[in-house]
C-alpha atoms as a PDB file:
ATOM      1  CA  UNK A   1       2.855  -9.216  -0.577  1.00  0.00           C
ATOM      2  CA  UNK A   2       0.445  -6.922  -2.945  1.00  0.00           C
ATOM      3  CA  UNK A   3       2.254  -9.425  -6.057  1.00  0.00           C
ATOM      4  CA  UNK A   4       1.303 -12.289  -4.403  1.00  0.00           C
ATOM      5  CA  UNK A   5      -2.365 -10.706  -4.385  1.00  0.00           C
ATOM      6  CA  UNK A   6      -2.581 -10.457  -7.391  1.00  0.00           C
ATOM      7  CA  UNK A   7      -0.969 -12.997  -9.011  1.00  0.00           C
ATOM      8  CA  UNK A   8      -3.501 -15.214  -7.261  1.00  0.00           C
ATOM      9  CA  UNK A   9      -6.496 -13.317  -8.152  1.00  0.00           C
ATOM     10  CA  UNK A  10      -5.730 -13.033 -11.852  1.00  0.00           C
ATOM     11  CA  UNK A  11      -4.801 -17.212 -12.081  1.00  0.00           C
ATOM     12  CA  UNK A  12      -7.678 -17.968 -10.584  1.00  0.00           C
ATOM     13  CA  UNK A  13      -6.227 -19.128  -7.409  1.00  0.00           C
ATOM     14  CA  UNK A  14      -8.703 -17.456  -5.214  1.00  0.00           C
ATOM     15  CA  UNK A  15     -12.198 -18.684  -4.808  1.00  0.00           C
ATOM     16  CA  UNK A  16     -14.392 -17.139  -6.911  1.00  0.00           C
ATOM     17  CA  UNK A  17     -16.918 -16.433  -4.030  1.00  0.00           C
ATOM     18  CA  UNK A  18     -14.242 -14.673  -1.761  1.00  0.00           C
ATOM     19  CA  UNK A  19     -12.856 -12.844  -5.035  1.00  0.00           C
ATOM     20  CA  UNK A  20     -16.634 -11.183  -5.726  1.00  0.00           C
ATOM     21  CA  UNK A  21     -17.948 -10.925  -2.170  1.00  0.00           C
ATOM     22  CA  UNK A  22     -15.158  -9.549  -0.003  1.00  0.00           C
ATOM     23  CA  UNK A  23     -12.089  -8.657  -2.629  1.00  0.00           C
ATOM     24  CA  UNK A  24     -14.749  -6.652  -5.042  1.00  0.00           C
ATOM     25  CA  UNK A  25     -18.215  -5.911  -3.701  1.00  0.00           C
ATOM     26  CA  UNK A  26     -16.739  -4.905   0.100  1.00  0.00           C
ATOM     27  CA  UNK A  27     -13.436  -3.760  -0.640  1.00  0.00           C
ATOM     28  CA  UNK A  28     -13.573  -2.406  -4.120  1.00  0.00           C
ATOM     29  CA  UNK A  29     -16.882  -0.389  -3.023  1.00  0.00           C
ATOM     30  CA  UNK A  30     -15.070   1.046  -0.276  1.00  0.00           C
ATOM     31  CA  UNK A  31     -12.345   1.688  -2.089  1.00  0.00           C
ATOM     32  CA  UNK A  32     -14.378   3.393  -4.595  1.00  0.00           C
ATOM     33  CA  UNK A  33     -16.469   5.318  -1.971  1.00  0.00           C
ATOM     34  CA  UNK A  34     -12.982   6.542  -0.374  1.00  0.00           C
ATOM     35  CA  UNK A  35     -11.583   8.551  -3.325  1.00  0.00           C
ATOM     36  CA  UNK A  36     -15.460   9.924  -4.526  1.00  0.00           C
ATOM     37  CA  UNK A  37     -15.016  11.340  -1.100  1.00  0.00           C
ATOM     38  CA  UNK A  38     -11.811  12.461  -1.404  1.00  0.00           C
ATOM     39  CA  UNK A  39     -12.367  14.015  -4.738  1.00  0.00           C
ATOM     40  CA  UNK A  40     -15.456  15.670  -3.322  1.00  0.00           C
ATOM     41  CA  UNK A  41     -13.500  17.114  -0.774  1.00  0.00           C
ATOM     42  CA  UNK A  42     -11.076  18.282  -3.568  1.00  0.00           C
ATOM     43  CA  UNK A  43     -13.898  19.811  -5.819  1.00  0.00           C
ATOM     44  CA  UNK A  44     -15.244  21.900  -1.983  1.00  0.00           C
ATOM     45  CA  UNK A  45     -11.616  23.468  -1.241  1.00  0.00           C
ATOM     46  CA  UNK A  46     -11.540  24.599  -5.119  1.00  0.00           C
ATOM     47  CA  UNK A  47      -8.911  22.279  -6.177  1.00  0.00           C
ATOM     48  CA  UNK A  48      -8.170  22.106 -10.279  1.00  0.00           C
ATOM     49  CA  UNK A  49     -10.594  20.002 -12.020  1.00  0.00           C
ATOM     50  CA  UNK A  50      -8.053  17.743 -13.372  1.00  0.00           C
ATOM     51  CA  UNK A  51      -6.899  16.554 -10.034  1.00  0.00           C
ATOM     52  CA  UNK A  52     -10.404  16.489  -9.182  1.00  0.00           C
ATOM     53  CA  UNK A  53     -11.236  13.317 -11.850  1.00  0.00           C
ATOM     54  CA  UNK A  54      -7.860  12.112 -11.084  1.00  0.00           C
ATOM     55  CA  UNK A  55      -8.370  10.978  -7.568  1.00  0.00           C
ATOM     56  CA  UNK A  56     -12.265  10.295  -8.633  1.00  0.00           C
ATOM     57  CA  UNK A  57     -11.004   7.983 -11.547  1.00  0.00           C
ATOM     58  CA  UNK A  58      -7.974   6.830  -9.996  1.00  0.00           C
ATOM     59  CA  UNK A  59      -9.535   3.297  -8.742  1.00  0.00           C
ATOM     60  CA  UNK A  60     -10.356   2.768 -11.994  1.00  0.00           C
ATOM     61  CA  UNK A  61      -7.602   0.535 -13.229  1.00  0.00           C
ATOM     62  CA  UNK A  62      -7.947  -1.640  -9.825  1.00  0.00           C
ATOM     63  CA  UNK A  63     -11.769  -1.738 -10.606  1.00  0.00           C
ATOM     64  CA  UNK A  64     -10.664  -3.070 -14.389  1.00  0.00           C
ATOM     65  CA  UNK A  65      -8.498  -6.064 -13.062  1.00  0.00           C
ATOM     66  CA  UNK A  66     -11.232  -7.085 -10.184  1.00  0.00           C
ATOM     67  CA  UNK A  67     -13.611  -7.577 -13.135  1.00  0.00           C
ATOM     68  CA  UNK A  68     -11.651  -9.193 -15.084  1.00  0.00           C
ATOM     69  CA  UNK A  69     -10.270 -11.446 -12.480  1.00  0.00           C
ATOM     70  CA  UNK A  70     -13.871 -12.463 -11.516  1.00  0.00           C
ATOM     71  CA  UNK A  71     -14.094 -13.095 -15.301  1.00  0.00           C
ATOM     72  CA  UNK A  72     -11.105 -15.422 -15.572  1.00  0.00           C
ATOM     73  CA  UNK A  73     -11.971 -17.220 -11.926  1.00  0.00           C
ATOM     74  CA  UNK A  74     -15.647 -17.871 -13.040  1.00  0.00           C
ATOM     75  CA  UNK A  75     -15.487 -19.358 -16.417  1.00  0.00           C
ATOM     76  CA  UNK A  76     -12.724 -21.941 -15.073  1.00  0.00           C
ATOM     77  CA  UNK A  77     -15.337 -22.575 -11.836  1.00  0.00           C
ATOM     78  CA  UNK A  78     -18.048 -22.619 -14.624  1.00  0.00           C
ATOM     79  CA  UNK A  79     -21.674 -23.550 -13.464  1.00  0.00           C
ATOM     80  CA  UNK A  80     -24.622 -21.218 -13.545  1.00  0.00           C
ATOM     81  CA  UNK A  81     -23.120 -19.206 -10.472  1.00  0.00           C
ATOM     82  CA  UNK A  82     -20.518 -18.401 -12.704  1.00  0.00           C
ATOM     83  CA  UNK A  83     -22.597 -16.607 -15.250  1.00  0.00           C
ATOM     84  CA  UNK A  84     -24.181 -14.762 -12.177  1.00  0.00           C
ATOM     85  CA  UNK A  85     -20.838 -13.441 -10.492  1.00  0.00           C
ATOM     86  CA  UNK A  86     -19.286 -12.029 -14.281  1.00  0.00           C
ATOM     87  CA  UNK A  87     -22.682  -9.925 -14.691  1.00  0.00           C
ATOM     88  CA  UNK A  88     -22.678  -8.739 -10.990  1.00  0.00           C
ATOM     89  CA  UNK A  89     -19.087  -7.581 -11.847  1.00  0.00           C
ATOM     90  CA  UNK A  90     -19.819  -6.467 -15.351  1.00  0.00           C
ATOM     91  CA  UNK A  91     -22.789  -3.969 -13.729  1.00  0.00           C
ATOM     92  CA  UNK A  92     -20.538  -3.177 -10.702  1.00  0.00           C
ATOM     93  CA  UNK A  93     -17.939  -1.958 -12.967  1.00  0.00           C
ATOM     94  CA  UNK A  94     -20.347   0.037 -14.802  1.00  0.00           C
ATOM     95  CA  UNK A  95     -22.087   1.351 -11.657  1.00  0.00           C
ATOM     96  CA  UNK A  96     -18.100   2.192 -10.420  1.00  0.00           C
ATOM     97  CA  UNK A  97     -17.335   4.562 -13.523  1.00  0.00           C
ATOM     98  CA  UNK A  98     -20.623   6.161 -13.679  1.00  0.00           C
ATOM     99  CA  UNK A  99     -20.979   6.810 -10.520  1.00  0.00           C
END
């Protein structure tokens, strides 16, 4: 169930090396590259701006708790991996919004 996913991510239940690798780097990213698509498509048929960033943006929040999830799952792993995965997320959330 998508509370089940969740839940587990933000406690730390998943391992930190699926939770970077598959859950944020593959899936986020393609996530990510789906509604920049969309939105693009949006922005050619002349669509209003607004729903333009909205559908751009709207991974946003999911983008926030994958981060933040890798945060909570790496310090409690520690290690010098650890440090490693929280500023591959920190720069892939940055790369996510400005891009």
């Amino acid at each position: 169930m998508i509370a089940d996913f969740f839940r587990s991510r933000w406690l730390g239940e998943v391992p930190v090396d699926r939770l970077f690798w598959r859950d944020m780097m593959l899936v986020g990213t393609v996530i990510n590259i789906a509604s920049s698509a969309a939105a693009l498509i949006l922005l050619g048929m002349k669509m209003p701006l607004g729903l333009v960033l909205a559908v751009h943006f709207a991974p946003v929040p999911y983008n926030v708790f994958l981060t933040l999830a890798v945060w909570r799952t790496a310090e409690k792993a520690g290690g010098a991996r650890a440090s490693l995965f929280m500023l591959g997320s920190a720069l892939w959330l940055i790369a996510t919004i400005v891009v």
